[in-house]
N, C-alpha and C. Protein backbone atom coordinates (compact mmCIF):
# COMPACT_ATOMS: atom_id res chain seq x y z
N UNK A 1 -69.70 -39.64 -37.62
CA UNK A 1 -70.94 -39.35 -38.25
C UNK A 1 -71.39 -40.50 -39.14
N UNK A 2 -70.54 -41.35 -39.78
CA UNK A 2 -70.78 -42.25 -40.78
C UNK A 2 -71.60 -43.74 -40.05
N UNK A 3 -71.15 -43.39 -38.33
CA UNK A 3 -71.12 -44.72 -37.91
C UNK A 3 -72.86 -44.65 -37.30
N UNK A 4 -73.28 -43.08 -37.27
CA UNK A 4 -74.47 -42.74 -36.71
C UNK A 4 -75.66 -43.00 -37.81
N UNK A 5 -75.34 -43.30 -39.09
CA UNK A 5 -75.84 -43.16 -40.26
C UNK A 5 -76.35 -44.79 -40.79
N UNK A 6 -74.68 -45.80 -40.32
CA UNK A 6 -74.96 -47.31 -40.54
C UNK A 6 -76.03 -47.30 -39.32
N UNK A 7 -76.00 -46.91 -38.30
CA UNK A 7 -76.93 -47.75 -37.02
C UNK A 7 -78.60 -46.88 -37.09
N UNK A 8 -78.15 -45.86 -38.29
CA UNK A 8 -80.14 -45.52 -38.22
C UNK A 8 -80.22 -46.67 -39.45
N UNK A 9 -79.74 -46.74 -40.06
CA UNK A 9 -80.22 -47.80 -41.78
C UNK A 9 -80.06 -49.40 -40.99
N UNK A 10 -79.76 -49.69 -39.84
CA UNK A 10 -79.36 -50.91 -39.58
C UNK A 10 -81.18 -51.01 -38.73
N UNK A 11 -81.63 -50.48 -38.10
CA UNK A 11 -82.84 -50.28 -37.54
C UNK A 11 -82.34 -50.59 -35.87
N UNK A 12 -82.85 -51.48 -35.61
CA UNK A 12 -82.69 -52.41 -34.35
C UNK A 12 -82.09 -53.12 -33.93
N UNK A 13 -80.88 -53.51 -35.26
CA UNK A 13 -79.58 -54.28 -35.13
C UNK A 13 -78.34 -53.06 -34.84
N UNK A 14 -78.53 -51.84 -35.43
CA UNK A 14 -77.66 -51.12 -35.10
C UNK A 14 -77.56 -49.95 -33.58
N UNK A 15 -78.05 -50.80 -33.20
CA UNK A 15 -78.13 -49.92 -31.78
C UNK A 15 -76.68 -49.85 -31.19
N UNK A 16 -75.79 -50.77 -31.43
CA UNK A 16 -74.64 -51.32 -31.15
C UNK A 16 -73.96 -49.89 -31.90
N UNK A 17 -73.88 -49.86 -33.02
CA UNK A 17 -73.53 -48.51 -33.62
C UNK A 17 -73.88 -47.50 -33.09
N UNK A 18 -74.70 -47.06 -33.04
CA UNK A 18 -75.30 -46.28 -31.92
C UNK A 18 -74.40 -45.58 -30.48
N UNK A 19 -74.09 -46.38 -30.13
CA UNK A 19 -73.61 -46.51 -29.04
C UNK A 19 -71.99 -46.19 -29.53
N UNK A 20 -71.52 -46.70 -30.14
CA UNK A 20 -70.19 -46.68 -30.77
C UNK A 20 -70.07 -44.96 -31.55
N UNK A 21 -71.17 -45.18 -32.33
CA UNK A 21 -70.58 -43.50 -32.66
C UNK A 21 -70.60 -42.40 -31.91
N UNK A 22 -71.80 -42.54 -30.63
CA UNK A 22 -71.62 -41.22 -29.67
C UNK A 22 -70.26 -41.46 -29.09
N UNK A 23 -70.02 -42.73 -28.79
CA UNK A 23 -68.69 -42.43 -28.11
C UNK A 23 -67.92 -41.99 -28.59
N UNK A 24 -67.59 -42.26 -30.10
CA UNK A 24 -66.44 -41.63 -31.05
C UNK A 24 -66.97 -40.17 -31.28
N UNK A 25 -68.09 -40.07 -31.71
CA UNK A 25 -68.37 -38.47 -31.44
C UNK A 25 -67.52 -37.72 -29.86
N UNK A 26 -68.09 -38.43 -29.09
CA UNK A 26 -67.60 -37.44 -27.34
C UNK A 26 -65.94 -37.88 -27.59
N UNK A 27 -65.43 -38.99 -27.98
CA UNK A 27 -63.98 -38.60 -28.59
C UNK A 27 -63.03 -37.87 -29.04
N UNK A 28 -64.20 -37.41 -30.42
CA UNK A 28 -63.18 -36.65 -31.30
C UNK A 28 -63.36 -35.42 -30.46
N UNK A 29 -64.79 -35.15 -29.40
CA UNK A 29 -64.67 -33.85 -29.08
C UNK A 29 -63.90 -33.44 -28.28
N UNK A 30 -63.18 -34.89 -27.33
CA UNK A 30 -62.88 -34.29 -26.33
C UNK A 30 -61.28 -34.53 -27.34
N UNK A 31 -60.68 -35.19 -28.17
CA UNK A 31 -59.92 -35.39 -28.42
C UNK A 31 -59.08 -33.91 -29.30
N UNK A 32 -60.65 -32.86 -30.23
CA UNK A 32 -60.69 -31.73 -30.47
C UNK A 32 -60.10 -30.82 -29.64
N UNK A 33 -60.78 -30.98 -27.74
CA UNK A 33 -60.29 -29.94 -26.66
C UNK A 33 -58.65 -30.66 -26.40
N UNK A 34 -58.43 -31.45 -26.50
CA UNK A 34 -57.34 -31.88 -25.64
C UNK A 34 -56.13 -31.21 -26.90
N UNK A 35 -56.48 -31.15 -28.07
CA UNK A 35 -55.75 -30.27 -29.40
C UNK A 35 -55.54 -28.99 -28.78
N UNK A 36 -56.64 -28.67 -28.41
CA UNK A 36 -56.54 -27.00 -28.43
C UNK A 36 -56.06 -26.33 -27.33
N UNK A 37 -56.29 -27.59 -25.94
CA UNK A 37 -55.33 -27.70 -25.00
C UNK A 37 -53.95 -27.65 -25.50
N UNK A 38 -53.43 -28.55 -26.05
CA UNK A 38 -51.97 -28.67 -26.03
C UNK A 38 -51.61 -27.64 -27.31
N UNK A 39 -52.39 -27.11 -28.02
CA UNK A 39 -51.81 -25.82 -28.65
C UNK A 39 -51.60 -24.91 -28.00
N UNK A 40 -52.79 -24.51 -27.08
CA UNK A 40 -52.98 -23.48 -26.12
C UNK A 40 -51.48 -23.24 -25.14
N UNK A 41 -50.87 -24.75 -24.93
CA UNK A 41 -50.13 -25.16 -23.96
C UNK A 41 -48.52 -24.62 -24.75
N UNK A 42 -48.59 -24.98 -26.26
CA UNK A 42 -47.39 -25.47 -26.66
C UNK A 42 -47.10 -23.32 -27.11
N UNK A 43 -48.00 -22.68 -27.40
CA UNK A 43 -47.92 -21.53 -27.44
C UNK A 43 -47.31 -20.44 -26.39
N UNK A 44 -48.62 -21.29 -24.99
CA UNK A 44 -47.79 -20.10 -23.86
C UNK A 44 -46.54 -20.80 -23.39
N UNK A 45 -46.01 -22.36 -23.93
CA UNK A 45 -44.74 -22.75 -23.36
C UNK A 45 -43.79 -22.02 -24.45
N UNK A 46 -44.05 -21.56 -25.79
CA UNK A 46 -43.22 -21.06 -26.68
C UNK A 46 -43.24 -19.43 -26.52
N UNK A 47 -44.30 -18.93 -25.68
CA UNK A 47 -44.35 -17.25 -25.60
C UNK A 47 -42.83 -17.55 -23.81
N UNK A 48 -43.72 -18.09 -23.18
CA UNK A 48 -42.92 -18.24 -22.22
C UNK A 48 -41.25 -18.85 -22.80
N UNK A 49 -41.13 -19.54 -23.19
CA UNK A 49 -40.02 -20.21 -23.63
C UNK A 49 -38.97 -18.73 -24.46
N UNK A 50 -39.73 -17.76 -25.05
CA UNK A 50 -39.08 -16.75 -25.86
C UNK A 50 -38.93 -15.94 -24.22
N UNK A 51 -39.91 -15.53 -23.94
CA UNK A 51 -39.32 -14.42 -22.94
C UNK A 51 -38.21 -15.15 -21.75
N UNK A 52 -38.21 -16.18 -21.41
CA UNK A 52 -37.14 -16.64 -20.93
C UNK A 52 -35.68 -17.13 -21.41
N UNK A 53 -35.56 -16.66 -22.75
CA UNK A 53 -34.58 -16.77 -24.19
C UNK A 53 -34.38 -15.26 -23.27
N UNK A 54 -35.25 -14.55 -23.29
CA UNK A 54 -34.82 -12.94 -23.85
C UNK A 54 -34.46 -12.36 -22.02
N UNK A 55 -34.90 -13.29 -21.27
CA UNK A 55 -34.13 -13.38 -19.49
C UNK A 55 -32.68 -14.19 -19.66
N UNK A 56 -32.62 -14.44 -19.83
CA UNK A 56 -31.82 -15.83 -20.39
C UNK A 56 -30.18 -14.22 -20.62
N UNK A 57 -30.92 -14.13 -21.79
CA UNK A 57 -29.51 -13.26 -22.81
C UNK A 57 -29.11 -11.97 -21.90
N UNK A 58 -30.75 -10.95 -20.82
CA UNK A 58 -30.59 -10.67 -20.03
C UNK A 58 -29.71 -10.65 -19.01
N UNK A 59 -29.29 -11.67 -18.08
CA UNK A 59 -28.99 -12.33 -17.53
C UNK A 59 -27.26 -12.56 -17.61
N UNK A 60 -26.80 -12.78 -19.25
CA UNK A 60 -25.65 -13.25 -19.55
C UNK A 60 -25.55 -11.91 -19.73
N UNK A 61 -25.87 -11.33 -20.52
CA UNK A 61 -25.29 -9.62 -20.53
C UNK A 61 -24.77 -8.84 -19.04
N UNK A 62 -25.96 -9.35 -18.21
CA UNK A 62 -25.74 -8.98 -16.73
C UNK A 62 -24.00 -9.56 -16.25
N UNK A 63 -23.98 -11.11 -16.42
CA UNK A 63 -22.96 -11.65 -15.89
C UNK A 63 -21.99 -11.16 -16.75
N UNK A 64 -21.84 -10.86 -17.95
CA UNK A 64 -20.77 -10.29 -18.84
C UNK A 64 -20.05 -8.69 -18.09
N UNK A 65 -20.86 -8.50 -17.89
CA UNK A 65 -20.29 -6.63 -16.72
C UNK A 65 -20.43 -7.22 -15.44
N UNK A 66 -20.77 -8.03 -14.85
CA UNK A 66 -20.00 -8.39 -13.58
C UNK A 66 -18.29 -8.95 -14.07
N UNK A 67 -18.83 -9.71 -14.58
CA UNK A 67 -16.96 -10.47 -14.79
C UNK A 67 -16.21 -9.36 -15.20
N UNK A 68 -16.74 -8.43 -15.97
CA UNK A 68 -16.15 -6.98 -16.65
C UNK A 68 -15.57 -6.73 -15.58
N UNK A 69 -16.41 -6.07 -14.28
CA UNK A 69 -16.27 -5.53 -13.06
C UNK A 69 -15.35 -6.17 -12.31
N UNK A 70 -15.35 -7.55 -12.05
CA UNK A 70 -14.69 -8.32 -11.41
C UNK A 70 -13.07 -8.32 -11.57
N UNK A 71 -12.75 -8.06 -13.38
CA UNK A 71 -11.56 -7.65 -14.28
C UNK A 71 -10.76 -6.34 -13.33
N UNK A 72 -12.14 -5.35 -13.26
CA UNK A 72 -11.47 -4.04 -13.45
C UNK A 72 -11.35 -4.11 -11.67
N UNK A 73 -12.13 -4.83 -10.69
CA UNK A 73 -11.71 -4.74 -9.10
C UNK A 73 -10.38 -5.60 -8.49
N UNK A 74 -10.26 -6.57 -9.71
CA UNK A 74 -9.08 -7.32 -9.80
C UNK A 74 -7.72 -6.76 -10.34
N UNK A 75 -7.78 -5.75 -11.13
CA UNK A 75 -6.74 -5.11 -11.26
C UNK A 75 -6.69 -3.55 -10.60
N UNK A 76 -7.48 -3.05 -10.11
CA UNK A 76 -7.41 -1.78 -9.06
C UNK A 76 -6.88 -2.75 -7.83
N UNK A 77 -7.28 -4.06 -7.69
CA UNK A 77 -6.65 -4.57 -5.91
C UNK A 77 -5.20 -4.55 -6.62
N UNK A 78 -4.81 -5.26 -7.69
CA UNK A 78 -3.38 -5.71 -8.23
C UNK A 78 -2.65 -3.80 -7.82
N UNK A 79 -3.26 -3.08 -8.48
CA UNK A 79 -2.75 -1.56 -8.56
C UNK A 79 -2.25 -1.20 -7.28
N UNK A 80 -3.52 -1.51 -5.97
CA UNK A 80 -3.30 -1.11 -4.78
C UNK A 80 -2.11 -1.84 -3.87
N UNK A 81 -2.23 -3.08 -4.05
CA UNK A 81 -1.03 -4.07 -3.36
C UNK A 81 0.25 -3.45 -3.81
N UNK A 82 0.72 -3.10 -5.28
CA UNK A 82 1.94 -2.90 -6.01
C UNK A 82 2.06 -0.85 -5.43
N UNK A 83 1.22 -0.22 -4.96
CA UNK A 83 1.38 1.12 -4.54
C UNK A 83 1.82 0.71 -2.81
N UNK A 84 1.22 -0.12 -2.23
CA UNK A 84 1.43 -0.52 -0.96
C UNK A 84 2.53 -0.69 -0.81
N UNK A 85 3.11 -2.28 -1.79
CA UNK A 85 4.62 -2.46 -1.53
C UNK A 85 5.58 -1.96 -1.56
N UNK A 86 4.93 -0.61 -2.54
CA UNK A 86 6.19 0.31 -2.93
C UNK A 86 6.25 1.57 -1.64
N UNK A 87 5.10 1.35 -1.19
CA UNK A 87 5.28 2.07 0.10
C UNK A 87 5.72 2.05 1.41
N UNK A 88 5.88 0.45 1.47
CA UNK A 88 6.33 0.18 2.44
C UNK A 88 7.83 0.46 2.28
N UNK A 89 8.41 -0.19 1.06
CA UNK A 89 9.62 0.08 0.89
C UNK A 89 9.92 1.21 1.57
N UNK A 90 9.39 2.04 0.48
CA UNK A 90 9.76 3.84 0.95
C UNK A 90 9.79 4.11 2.47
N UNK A 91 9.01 3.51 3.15
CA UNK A 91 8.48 4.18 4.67
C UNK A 91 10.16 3.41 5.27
N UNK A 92 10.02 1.84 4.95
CA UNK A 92 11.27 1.29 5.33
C UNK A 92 12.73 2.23 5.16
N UNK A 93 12.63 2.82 3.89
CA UNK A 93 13.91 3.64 3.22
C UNK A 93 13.89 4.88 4.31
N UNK A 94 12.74 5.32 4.47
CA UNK A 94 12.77 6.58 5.49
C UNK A 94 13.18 6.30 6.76
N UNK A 95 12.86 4.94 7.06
CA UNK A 95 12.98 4.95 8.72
C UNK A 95 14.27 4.72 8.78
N UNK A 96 15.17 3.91 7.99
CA UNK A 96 16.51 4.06 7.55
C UNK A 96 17.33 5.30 7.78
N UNK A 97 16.72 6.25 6.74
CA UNK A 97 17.36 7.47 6.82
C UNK A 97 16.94 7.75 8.27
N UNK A 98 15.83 8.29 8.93
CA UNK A 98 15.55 9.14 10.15
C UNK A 98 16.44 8.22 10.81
N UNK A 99 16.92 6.63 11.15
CA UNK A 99 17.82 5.89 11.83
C UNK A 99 19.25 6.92 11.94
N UNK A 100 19.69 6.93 10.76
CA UNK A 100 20.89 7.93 9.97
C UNK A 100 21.22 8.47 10.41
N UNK A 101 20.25 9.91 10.36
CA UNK A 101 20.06 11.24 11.31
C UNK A 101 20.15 11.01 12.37
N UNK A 102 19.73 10.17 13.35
CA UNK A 102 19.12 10.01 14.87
C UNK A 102 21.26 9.55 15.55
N UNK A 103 21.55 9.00 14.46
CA UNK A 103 22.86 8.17 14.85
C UNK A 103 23.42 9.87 14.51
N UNK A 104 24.16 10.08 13.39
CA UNK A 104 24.37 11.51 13.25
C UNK A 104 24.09 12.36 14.27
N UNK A 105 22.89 12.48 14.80
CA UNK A 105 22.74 13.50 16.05
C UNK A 105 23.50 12.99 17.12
N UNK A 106 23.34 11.68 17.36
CA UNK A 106 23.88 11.48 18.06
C UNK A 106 25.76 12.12 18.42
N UNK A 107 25.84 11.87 17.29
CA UNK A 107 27.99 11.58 16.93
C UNK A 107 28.13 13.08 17.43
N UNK A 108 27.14 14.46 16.16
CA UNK A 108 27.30 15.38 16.57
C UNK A 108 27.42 15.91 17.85
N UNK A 109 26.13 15.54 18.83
CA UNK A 109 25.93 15.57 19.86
C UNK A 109 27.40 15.80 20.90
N UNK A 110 28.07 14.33 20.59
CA UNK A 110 29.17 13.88 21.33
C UNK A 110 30.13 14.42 20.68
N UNK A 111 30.47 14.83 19.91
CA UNK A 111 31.45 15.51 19.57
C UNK A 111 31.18 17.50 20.06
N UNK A 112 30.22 17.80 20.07
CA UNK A 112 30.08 19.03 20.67
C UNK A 112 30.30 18.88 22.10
N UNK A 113 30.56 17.84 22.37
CA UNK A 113 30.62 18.21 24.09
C UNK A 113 31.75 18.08 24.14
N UNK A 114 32.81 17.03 23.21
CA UNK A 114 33.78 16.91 23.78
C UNK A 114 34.69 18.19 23.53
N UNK A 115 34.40 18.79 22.14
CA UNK A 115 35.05 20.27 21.99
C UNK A 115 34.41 21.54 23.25
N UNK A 116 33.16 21.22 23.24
CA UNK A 116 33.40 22.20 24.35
C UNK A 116 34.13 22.06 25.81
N UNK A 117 33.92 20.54 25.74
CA UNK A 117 35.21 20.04 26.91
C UNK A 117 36.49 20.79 26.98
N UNK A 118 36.92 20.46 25.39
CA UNK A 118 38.30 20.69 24.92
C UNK A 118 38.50 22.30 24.86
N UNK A 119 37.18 22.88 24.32
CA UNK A 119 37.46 24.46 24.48
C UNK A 119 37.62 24.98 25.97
N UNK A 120 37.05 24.37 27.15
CA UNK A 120 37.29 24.92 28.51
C UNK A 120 38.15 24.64 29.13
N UNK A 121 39.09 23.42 28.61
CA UNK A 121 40.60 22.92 29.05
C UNK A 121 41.77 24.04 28.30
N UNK A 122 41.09 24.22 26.79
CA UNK A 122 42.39 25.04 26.45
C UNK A 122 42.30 26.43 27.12
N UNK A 123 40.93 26.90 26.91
CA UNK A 123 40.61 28.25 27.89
C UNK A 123 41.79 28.35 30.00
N UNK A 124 41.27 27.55 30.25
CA UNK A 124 42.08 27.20 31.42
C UNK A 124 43.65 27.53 31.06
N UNK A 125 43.86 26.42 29.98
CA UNK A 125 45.19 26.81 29.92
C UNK A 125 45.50 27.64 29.36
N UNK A 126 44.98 28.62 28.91
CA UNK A 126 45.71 29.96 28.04
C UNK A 126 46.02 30.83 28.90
N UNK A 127 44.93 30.71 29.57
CA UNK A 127 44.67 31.80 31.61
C UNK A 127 45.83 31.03 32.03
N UNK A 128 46.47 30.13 32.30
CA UNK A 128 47.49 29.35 32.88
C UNK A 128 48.51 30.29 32.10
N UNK A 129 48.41 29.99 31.38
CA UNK A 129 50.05 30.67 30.26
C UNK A 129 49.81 31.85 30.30
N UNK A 130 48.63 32.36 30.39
CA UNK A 130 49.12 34.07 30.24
C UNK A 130 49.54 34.67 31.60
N UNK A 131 49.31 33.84 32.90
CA UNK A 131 50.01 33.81 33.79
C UNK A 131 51.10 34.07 33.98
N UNK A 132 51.51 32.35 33.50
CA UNK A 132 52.93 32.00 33.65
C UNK A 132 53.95 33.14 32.48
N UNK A 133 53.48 33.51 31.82
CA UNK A 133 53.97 35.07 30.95
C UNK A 133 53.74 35.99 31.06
N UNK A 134 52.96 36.76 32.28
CA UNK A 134 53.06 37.62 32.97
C UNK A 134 54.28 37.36 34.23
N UNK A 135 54.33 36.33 34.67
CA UNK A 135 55.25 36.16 35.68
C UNK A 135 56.56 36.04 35.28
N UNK A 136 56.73 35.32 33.71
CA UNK A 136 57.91 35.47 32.94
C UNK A 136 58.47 36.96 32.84
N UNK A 137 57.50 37.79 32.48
CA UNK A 137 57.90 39.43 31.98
C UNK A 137 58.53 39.56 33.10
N UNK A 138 57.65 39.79 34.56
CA UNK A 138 58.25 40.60 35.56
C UNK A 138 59.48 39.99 35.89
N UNK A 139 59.61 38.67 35.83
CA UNK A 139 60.76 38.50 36.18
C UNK A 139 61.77 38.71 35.04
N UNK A 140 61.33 38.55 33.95
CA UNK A 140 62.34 39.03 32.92
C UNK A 140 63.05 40.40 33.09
N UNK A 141 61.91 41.26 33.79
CA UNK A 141 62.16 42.51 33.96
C UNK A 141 63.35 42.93 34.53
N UNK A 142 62.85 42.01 36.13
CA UNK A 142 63.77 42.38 37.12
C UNK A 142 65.42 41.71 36.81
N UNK A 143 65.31 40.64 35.84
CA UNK A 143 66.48 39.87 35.44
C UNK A 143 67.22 41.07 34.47
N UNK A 144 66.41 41.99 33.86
CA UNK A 144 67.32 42.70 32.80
C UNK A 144 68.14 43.24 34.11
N UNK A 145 67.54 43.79 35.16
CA UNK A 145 68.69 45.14 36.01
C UNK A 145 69.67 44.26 36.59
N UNK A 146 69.67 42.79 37.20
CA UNK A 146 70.45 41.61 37.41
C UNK A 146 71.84 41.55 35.97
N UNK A 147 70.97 41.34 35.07
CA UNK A 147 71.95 41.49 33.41
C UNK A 147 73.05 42.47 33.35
N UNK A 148 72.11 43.37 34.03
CA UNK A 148 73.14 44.49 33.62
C UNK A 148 74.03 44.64 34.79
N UNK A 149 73.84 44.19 35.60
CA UNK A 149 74.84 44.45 36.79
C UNK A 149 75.73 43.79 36.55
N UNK A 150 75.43 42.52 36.07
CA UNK A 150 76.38 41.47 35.91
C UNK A 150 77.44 41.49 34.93
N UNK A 151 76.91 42.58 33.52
CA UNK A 151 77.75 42.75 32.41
C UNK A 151 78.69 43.76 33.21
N UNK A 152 78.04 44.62 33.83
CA UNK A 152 78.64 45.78 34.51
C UNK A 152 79.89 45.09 35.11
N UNK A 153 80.06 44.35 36.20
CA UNK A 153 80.60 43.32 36.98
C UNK A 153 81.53 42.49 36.04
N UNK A 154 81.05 42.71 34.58
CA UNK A 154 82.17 41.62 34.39
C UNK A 154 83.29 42.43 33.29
N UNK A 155 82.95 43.65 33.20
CA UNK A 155 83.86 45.26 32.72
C UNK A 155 84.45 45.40 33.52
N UNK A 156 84.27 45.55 34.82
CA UNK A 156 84.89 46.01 35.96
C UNK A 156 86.24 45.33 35.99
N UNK A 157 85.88 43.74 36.01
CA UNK A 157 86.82 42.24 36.13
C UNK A 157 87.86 42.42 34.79
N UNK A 158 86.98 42.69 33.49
CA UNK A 158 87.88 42.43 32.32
C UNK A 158 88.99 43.88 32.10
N UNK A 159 88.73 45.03 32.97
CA UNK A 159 89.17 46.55 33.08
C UNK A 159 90.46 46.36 34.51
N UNK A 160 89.92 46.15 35.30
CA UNK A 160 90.26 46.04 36.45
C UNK A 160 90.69 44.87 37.40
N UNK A 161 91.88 44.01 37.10
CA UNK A 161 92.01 42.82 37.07
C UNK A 161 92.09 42.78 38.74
N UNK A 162 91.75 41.99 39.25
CA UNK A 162 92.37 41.82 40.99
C UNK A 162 93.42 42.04 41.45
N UNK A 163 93.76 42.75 42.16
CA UNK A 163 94.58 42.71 43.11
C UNK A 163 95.16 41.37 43.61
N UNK A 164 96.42 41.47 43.47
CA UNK A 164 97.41 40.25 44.07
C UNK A 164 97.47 40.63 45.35
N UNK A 165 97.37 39.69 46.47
CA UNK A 165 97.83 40.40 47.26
C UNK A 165 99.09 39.44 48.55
């Protein structure tokens, strides 16, 4: 404004002024917008700049319960592997035992046959012996009347000595 003021008091020499202060006038104006630009600018970069603070903390809160999560799926897998191994054991320990049993059935098995083997050999032979002791009696029988003839026979001898002859 000051410079618009020397070039009216200068007359016809200040035309040069003239010229100089509109430009500094269209300066400061545009130099005014280019302010209110970069306020305009530095505001929505600071509104923006806060709500991306407040995505930001968002964000880390988010990743804070994932890693949480990550904790707690990392120790349910740890839980599951250590129930597994202990299961396998066990299944191992069982198939062991049912091995056990299966051998056991077996032994039993073979040992029932051989007693019933052994029970139809002694059976045989009892039928054999009760035979051979039925055949003992009768002949025992007929040996007592033999016995007695013979004791008879030998009274006769010890009574009745032989004849000389």
């Amino acid at each position: 404004m000051n410079a618009s003021v020397e070039a009216a008091r200068a007359g016809q020499h200040g035309a040069g002024f003239k010229v100089v202060a509109q430009e500094v006038r269209r300066l400061a104006g545009r130099s005014a917008e280019a302010s209110q630009e970069a306020r305009n600018l530095i505001d929505n970069g600071t509104t923006f700049g806060s709500a991306g603070n407040e995505i930001a903390a968002q964000v880390a809160q988010e990743f804070e319960k994932i890693q949480t999560k990550i904790v707690e799926l990392n120790s349910a897998v740890t839980q599951i592997v250590s129930a597994s191994q202990s299961e396998k054991t066990e299944a191992h320990d069982i198939s062991l035992g049912v091995d056990k049993v299966s051998q056991d059935v077996t032994a039993t098995a073979s040992a029932s046959e051989q007693i019933a083997a052994s029970a139809a050999s002694l059976s045989a032979d009892s039928q054999t012996l009760v035979a051979t002791i039925e055949t003992f009696r009768a002949t025992s029988n007929s040996m007592r009347g033999v016995e007695t003839q013979a004791v008879f026979l030998q009274e006769l001898q010890n009574n009745y000595p032989p004849c000389a002859a």
